[in-house]
Protein backbone atom coordinates (compact mmCIF):
# COMPACT_ATOMS: atom_id res chain seq x y z
CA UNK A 1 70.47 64.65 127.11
CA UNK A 2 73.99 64.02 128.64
CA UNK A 3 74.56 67.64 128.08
CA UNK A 4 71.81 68.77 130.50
CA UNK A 5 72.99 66.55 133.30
CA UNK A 6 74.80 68.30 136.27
CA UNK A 7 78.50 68.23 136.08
CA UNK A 8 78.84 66.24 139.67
CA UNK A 9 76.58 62.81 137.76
CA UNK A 10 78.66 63.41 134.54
CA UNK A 11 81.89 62.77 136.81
CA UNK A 12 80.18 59.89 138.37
CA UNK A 13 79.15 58.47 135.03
CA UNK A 14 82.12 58.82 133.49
CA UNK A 15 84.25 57.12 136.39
CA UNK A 16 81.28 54.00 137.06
CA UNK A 17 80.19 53.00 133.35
CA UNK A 18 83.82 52.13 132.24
CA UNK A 19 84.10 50.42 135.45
CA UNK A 20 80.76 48.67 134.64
CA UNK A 21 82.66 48.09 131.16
CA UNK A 22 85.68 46.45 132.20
CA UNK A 23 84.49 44.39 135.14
CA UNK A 24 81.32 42.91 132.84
CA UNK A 25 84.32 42.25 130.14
CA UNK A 26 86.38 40.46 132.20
CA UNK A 27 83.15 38.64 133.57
CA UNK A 28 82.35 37.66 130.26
CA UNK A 29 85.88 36.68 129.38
CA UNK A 30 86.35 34.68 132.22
CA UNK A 31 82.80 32.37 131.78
CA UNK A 32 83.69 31.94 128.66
CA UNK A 33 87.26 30.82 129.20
CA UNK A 34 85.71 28.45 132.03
CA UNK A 35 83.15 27.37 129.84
CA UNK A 36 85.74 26.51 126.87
CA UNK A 37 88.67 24.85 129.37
CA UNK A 38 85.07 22.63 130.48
CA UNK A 39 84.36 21.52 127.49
CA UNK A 40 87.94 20.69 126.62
CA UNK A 41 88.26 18.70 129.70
CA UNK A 42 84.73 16.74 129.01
CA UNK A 43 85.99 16.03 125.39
CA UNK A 44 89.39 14.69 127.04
CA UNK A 45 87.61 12.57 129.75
CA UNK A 46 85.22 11.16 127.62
CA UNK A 47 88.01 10.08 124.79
CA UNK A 48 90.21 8.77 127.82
CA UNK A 49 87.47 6.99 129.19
CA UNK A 50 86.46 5.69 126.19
CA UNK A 51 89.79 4.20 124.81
CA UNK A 52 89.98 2.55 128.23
CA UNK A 53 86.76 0.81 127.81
CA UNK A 54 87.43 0.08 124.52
CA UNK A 55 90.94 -1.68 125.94
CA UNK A 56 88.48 -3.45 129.12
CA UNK A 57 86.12 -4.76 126.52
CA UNK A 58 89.23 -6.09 124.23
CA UNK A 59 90.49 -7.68 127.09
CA UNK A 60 87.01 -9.25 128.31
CA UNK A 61 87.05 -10.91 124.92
CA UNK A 62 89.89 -12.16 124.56
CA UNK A 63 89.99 -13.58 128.35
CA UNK A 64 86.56 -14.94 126.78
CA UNK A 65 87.63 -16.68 123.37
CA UNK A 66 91.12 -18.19 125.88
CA UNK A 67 88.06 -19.86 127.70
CA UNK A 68 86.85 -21.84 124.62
CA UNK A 69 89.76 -21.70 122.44
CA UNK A 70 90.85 -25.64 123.35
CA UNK A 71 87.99 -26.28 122.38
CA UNK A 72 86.92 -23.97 119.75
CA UNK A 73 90.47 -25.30 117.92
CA UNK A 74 90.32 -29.16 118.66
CA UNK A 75 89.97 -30.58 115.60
CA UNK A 76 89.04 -34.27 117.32
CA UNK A 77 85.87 -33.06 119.01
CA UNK A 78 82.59 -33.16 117.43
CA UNK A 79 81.26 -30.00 116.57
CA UNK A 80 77.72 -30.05 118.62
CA UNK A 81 79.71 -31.31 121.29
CA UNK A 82 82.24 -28.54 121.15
CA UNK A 83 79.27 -26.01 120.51
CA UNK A 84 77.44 -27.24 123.72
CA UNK A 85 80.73 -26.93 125.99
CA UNK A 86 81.55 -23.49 124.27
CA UNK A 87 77.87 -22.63 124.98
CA UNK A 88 78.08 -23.66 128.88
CA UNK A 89 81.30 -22.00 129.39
CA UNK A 90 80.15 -18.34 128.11
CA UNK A 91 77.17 -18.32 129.64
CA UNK A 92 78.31 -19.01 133.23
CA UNK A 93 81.26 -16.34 132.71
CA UNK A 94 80.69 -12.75 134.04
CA UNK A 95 82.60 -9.74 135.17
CA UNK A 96 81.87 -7.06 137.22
CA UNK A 97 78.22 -5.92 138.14
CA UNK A 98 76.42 -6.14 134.76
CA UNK A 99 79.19 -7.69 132.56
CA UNK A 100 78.66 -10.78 130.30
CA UNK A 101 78.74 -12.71 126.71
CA UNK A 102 76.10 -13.19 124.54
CA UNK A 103 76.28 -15.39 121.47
CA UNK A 104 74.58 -15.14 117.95
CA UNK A 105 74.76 -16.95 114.74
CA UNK A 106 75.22 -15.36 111.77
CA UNK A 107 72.06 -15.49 110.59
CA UNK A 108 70.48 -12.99 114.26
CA UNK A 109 69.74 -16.36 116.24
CA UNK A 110 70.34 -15.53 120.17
CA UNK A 111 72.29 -18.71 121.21
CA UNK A 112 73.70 -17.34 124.84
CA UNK A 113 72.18 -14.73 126.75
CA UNK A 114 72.49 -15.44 130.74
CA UNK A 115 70.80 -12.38 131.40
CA UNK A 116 67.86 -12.72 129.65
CA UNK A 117 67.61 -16.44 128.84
CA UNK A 118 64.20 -15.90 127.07
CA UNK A 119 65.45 -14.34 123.92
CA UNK A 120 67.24 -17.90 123.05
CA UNK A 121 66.47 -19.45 120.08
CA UNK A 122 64.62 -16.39 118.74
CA UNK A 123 65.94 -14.49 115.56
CA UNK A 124 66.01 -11.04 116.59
CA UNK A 125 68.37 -10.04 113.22
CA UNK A 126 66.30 -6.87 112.47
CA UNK A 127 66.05 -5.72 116.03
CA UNK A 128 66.43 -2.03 116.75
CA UNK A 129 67.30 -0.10 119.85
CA UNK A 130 65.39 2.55 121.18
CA UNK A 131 67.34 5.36 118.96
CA UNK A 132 66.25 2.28 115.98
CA UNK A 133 69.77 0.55 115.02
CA UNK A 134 69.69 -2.31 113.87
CA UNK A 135 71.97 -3.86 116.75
CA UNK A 136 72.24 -7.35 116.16
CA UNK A 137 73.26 -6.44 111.96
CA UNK A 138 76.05 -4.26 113.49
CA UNK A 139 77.58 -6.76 115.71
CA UNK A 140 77.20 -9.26 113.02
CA UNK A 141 79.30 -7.04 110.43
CA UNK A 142 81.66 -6.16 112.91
CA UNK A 143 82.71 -9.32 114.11
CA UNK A 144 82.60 -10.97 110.12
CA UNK A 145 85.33 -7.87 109.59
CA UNK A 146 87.82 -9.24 112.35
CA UNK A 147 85.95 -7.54 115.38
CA UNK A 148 84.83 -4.46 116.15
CA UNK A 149 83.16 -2.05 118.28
CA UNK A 150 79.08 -1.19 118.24
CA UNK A 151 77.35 1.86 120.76
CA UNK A 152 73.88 1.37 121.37
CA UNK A 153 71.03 1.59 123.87
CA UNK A 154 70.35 -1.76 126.02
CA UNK A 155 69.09 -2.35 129.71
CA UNK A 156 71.09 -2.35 132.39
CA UNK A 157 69.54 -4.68 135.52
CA UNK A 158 71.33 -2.35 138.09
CA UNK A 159 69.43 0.95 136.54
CA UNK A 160 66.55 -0.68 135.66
CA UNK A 161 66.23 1.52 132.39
CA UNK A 162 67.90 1.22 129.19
CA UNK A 163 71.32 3.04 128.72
CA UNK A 164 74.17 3.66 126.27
CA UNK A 165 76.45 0.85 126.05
CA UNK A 166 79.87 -0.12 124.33
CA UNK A 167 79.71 -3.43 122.76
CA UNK A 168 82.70 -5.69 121.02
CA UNK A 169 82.39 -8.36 119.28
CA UNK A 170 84.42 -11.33 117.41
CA UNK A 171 83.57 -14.18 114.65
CA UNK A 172 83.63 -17.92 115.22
CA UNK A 173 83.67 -18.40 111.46
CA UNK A 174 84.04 -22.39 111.86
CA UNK A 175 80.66 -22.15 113.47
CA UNK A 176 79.19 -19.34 111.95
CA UNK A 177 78.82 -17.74 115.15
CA UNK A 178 79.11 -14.22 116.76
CA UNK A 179 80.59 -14.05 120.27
CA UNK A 180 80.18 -10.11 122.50
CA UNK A 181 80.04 -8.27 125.35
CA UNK A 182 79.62 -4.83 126.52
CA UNK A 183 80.39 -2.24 129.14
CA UNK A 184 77.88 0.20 130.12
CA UNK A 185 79.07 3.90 129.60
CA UNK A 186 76.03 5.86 131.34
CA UNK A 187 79.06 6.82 133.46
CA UNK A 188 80.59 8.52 130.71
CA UNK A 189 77.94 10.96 130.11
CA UNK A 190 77.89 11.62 134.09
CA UNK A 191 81.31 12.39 134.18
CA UNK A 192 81.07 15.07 131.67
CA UNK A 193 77.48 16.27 133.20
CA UNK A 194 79.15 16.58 136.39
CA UNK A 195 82.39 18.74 134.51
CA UNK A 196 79.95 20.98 132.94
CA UNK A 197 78.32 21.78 136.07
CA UNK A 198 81.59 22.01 137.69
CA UNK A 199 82.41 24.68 135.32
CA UNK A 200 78.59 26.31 135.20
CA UNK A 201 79.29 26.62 139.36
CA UNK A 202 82.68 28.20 138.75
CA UNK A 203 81.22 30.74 136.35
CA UNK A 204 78.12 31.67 138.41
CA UNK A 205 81.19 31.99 141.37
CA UNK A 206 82.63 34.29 138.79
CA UNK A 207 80.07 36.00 137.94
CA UNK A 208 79.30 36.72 141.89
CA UNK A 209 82.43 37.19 142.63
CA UNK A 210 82.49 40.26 140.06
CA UNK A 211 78.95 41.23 141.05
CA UNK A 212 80.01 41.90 144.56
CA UNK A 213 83.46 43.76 143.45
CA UNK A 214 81.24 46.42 141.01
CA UNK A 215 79.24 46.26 143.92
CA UNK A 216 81.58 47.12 146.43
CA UNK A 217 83.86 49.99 143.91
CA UNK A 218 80.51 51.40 143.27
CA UNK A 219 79.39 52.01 146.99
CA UNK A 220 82.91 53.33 147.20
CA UNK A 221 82.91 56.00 144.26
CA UNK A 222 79.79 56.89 145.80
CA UNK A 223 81.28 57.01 149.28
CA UNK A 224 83.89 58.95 147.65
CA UNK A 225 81.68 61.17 145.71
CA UNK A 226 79.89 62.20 149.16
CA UNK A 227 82.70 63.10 151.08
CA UNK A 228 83.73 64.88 147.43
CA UNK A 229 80.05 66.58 147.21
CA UNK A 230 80.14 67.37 151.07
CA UNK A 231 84.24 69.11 150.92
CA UNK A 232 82.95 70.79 147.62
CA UNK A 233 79.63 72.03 149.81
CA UNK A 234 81.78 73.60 152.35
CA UNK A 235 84.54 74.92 150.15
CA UNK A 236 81.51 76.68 147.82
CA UNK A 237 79.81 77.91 151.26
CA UNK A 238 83.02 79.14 152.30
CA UNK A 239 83.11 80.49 148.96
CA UNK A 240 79.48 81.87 148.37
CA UNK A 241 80.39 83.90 151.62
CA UNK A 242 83.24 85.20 150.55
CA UNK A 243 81.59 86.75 147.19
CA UNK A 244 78.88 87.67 149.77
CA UNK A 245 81.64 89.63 151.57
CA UNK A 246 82.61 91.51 148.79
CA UNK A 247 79.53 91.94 146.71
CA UNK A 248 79.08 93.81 150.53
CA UNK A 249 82.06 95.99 150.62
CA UNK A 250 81.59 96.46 146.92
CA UNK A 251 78.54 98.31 147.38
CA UNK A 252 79.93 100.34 150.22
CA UNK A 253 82.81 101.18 148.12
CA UNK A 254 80.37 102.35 145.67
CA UNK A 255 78.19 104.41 147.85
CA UNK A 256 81.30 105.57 149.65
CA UNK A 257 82.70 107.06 145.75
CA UNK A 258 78.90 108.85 145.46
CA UNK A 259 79.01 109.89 148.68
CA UNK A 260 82.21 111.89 148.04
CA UNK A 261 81.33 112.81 144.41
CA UNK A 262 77.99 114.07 146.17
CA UNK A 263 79.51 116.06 149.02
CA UNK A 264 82.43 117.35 147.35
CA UNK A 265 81.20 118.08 143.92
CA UNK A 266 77.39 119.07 144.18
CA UNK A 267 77.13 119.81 147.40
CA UNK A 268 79.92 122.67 146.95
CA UNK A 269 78.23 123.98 144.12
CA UNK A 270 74.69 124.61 145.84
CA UNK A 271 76.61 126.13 148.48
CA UNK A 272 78.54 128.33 146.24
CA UNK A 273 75.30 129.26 144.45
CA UNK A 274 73.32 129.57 147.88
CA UNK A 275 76.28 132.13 148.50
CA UNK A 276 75.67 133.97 145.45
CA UNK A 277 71.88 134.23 146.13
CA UNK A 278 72.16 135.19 149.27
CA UNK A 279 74.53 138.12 148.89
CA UNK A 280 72.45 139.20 146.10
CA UNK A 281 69.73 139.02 147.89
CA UNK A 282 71.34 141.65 150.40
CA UNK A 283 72.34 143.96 147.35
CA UNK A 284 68.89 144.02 146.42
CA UNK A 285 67.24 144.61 149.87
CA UNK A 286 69.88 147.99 150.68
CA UNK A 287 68.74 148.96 147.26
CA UNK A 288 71.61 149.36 145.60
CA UNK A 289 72.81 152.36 143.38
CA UNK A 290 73.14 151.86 139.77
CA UNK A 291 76.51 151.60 139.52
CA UNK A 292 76.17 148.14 141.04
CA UNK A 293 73.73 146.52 138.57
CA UNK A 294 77.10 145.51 136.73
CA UNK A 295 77.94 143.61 140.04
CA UNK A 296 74.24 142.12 140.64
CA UNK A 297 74.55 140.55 136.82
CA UNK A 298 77.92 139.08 137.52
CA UNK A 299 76.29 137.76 140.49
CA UNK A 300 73.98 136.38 138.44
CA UNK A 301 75.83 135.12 135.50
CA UNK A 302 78.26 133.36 138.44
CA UNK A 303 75.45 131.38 139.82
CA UNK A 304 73.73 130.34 136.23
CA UNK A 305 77.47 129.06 135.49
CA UNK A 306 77.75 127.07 138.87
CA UNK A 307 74.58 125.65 138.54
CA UNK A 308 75.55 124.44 134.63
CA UNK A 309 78.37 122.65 135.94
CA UNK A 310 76.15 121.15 138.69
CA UNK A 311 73.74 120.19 136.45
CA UNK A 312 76.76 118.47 134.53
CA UNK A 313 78.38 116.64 137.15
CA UNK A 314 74.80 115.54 138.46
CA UNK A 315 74.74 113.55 134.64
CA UNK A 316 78.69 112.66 135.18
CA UNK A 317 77.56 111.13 138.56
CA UNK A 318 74.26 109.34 136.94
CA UNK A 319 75.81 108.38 133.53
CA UNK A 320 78.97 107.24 136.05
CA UNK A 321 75.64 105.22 138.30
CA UNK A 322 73.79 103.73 135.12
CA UNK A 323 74.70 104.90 131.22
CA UNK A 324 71.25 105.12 129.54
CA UNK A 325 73.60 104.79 126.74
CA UNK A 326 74.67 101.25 127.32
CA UNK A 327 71.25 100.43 127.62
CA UNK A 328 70.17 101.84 124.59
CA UNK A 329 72.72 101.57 122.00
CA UNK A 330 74.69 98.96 123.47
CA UNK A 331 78.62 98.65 124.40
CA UNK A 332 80.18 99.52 121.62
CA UNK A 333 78.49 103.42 121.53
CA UNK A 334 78.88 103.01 125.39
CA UNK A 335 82.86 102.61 125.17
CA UNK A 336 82.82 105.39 122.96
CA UNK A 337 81.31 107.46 124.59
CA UNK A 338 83.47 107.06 127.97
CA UNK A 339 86.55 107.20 125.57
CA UNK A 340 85.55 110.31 124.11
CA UNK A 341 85.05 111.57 127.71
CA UNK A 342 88.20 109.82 128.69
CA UNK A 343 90.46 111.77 126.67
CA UNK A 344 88.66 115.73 126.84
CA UNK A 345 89.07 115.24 130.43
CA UNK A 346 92.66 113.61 130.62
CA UNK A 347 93.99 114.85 126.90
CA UNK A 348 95.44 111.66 126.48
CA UNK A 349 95.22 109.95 123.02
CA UNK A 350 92.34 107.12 122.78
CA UNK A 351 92.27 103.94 120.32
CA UNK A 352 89.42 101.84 120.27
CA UNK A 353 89.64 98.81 118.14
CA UNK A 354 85.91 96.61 118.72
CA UNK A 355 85.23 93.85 116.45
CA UNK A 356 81.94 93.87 118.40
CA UNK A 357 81.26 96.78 116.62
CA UNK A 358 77.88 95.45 114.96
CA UNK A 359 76.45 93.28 117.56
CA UNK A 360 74.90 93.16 120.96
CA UNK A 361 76.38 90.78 122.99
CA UNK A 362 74.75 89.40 126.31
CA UNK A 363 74.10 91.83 129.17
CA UNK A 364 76.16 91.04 131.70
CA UNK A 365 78.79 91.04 129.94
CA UNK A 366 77.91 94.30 128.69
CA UNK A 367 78.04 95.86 131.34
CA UNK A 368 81.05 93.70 133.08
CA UNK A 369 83.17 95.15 130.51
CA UNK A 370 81.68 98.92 130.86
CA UNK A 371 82.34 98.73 134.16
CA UNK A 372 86.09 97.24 133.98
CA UNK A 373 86.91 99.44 131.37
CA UNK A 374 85.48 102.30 133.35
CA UNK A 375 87.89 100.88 136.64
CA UNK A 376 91.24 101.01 133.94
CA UNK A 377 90.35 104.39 132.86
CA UNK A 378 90.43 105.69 136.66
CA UNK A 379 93.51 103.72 137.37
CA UNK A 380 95.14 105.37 134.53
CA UNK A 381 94.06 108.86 135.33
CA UNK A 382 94.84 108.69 138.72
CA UNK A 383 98.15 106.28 138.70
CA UNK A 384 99.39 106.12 135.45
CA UNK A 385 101.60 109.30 135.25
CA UNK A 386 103.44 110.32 131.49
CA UNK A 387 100.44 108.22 129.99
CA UNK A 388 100.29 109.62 126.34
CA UNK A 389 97.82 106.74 124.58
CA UNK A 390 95.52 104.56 125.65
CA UNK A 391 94.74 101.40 123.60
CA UNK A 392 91.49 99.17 123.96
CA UNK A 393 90.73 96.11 121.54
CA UNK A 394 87.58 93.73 121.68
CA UNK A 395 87.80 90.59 120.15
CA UNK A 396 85.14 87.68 119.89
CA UNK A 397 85.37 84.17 119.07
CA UNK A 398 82.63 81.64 118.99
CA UNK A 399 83.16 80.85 122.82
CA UNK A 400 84.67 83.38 124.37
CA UNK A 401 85.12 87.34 124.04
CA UNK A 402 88.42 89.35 125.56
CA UNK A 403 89.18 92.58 126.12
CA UNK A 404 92.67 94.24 126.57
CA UNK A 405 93.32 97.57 127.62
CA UNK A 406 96.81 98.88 127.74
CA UNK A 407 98.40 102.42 128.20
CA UNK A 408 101.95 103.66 128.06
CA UNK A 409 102.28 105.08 131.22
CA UNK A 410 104.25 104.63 133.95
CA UNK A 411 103.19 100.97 135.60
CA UNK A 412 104.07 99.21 138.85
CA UNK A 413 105.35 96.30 140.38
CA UNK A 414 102.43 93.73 141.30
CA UNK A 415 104.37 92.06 144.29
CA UNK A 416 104.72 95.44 146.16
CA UNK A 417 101.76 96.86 144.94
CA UNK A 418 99.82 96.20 148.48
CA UNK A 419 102.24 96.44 150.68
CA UNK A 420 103.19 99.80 149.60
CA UNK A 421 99.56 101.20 149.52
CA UNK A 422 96.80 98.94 151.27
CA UNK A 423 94.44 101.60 149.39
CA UNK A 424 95.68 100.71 146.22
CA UNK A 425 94.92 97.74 143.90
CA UNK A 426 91.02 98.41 145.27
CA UNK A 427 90.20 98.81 141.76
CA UNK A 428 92.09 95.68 140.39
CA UNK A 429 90.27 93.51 142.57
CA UNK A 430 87.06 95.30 141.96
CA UNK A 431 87.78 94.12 138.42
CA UNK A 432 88.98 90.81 139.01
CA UNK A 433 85.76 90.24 141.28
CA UNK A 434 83.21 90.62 138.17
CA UNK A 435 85.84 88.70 135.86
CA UNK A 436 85.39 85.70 138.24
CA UNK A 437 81.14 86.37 138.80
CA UNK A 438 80.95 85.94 134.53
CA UNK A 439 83.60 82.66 135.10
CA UNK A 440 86.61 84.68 133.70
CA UNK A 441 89.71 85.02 134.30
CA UNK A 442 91.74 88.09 134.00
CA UNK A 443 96.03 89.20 133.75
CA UNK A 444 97.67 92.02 134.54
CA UNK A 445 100.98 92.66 132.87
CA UNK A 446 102.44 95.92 134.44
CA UNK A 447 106.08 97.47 134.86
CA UNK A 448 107.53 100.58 135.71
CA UNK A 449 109.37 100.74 132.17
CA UNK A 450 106.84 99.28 130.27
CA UNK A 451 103.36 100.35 130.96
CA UNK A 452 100.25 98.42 132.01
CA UNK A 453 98.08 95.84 130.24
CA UNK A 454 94.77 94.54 131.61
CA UNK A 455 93.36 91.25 129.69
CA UNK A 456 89.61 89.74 130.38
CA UNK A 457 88.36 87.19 129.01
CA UNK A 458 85.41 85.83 129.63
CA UNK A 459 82.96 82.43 127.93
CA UNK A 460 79.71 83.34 126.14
């Protein structure tokens, strides 16, 4: 499928999906470095927070047990009556907006509770919280172990729901009683709600933010890619007239050679046998003696021979036009044919190596190569004086097929070669022209010493 795309959407593929790539990478990368560095600073606020709660409640307690301590400790006073003033004093001490003690005995009995005065003197040992702990057990085995620390759900007045809350709490042993508070650490979990969305808000940022700049490089690859598309439209315009141009003078060049090949080769020899027809003509008419029935058959015999070698030249000219045997038998009978030709014309020696020798290969190609070797041959016969041998080779890969042709002649020096002769080097370019048609390139290796070498090579 990506094969059959147009080359201009490959380029563009291949220049926006790595940029899709790397900017959804580092999208990803950076939301989930965000999202990591959030939760790091959630777990760090919430253990800060919590160790300094943990220090507040300490402190609330022991600010609470210095309140009864005197009397907690006094040996003298009587034990109900001690009870009774430790009971007053705790329950009338508060901190802060929902801060207070609350006192049980040992066996779950509420003593003190000044907010909710109604659970006194009820035994709420197995009561649970709304995630079902037993509270009351917990803050009872923490404070017979020296004191300790309890979470759990309870309501708080000021929310008017029930919320997670710290609790501490310390033994009376003497009484057999179990003295608390609490703080409240709903705030806690906001704090690290409100990081987490802090960090969700920088990541959907990021995620924008990267949004907009494949956005943006993609509007200008495309922007680029028009004004690319639009040069490359004007440059192939430019181009498509210029091939126009020459496919143009090609053809006149063309009916300019059969013009002359026309007029100066079978036009002559008409004439030359309308001559000979017409003066025999006059021979017969005066009647002529016998004596000139010699000259009336070499009048004859002269115009049979003239029209043989017009007949030949018309199937030089035609064959020269269109080989029927290119068509027929292919390229390889084709170049042997014209090197056959070649050399009874020229007498110069002819080696044709093919490798193509058992296989068609596609027609325009076929007949690009006919036609360039046919160009090289006239070249040499006209240009390349002293030439003793001529040497073509035809070799074929899986992609691509070249042919060389190369003669020992005398060559010529490409830099000078139009300035010397504007008529000269027609043929080259002729050549190069259907090189570049086929998308081929071709090289021309050529010096006075050394001879001249024509390579082509062109894709299947």
């Amino acid at each position: 499928m990506y094969s059959s795309l147009p080359y201009k959407t490959k380029i563009a593929l291949l220049t926006l999906i790595p940029l899709i790539i790397v900017v959804t990478a580092i999208a990803a990368v950076t939301i989930k470095q965000t999202n990591q560095l959030a939760t790091i600073q959630a777990r760090a606020f919430q253990s800060e927070l919590l160790t300094n709660k943990k220090a507040e409640l300490k402190n609330y307690i022991e600010l609470g047990y210095s309140a009864i301590k005197s009397i907690y400790e006094d040996p003298y006073i009587e034990e109900r009556y001690a009870q009774q003033e430790a009971y007053n004093i705790l329950k009338n001490m508060e901190f802060g907006e929902d801060g207070y003690f609350f006192v049980y005995n040992y066996q779950g009995v509420n003593i003190a509770h000044p907010r909710k005065p109604e659970l006194e003197g009820k035994n709420l040992f197995n009561f649970q919280d709304a995630n079902g702990k037993y509270l009351i057990q917990d803050l009872i085995t923490q404070a017979k172990q020296g004191g300790g620390f309890t979470r759990y759900l309870w309501d708080k007045p000021s929310a008017g729901k029930a919320v997670e809350k710290l609790g501490y709490s310390i033994g009376l042993d003497k009484w057999q009683w179990m003295v608390g508070t609490g703080l409240y650490i709903d705030d806690i979990e906001k704090g690290v709600v409100a990081i987490k969305e802090k960090a969700q808000k920088t990541s959907r940022n990021t995620l924008f933010l990267m949004s907009m700049i494949a956005i943006a490089a993609t509007l200008l690859i495309a922007l680029i890619g028009f004004l690319i598309n639009l040069s490359e439209g004007k440059l192939a315009t430019e181009k498509m007239r210029e091939l126009t141009h020459k496919t143009v003078n090609f053809q006149e060049d063309e009916r300019k050679r059969v013009s002359r090949e026309l007029h100066d080769g079978i036009n002559q020899l008409l004439v030359s046998v309308s001559y000979k027809l017409d003066s025999l003509k006059q021979k017969l008419s005066k009647h002529a003696a016998i004596n000139s029935e010699t000259d009336i058959n070499q009048t004859i015999d002269d115009a049979s021979d003239i029209l043989s070698g017009s007949i030949q030249e018309v199937r030089r000219i035609s064959r020269d036009l269109r080989p029927t045997l290119l068509d027929d038998l292919g390229l390889a009978a084709a170049l042997e044919s014209l090197a056959d030709d070649f050399s009874e014309r020229t007498h110069i020696s002819f080696e044709l190596d093919n490798e193509c020798q058992d296989e068609r290969l596609p027609h325009e190609i076929e007949t690009a190569f006919y036609r360039i070797v046919q160009e090289a041959l006239t070249n040499i016969e006209k240009h390349a004086l002293s030439a003793k041998h001529v040497i073509l080779k035809l070799v074929k890969t899986p992609k691509r097929v070249t042919l060389s042709i190369s003669n020992d002649g005398i060559g010529f020096n490409k830099s000078t070669l139009d300035q010397t002769n504007p008529d000269r080097g027609l043929g080259l370019r002729n050549m190069k022209d259907r090189t570049e048609l086929l998308d081929g390139f071709m090289s021309v290796n050529s010096s006075p010493e050394k001879g001249t070498t024509v390579i082509v090579n062109l894709p299947l």
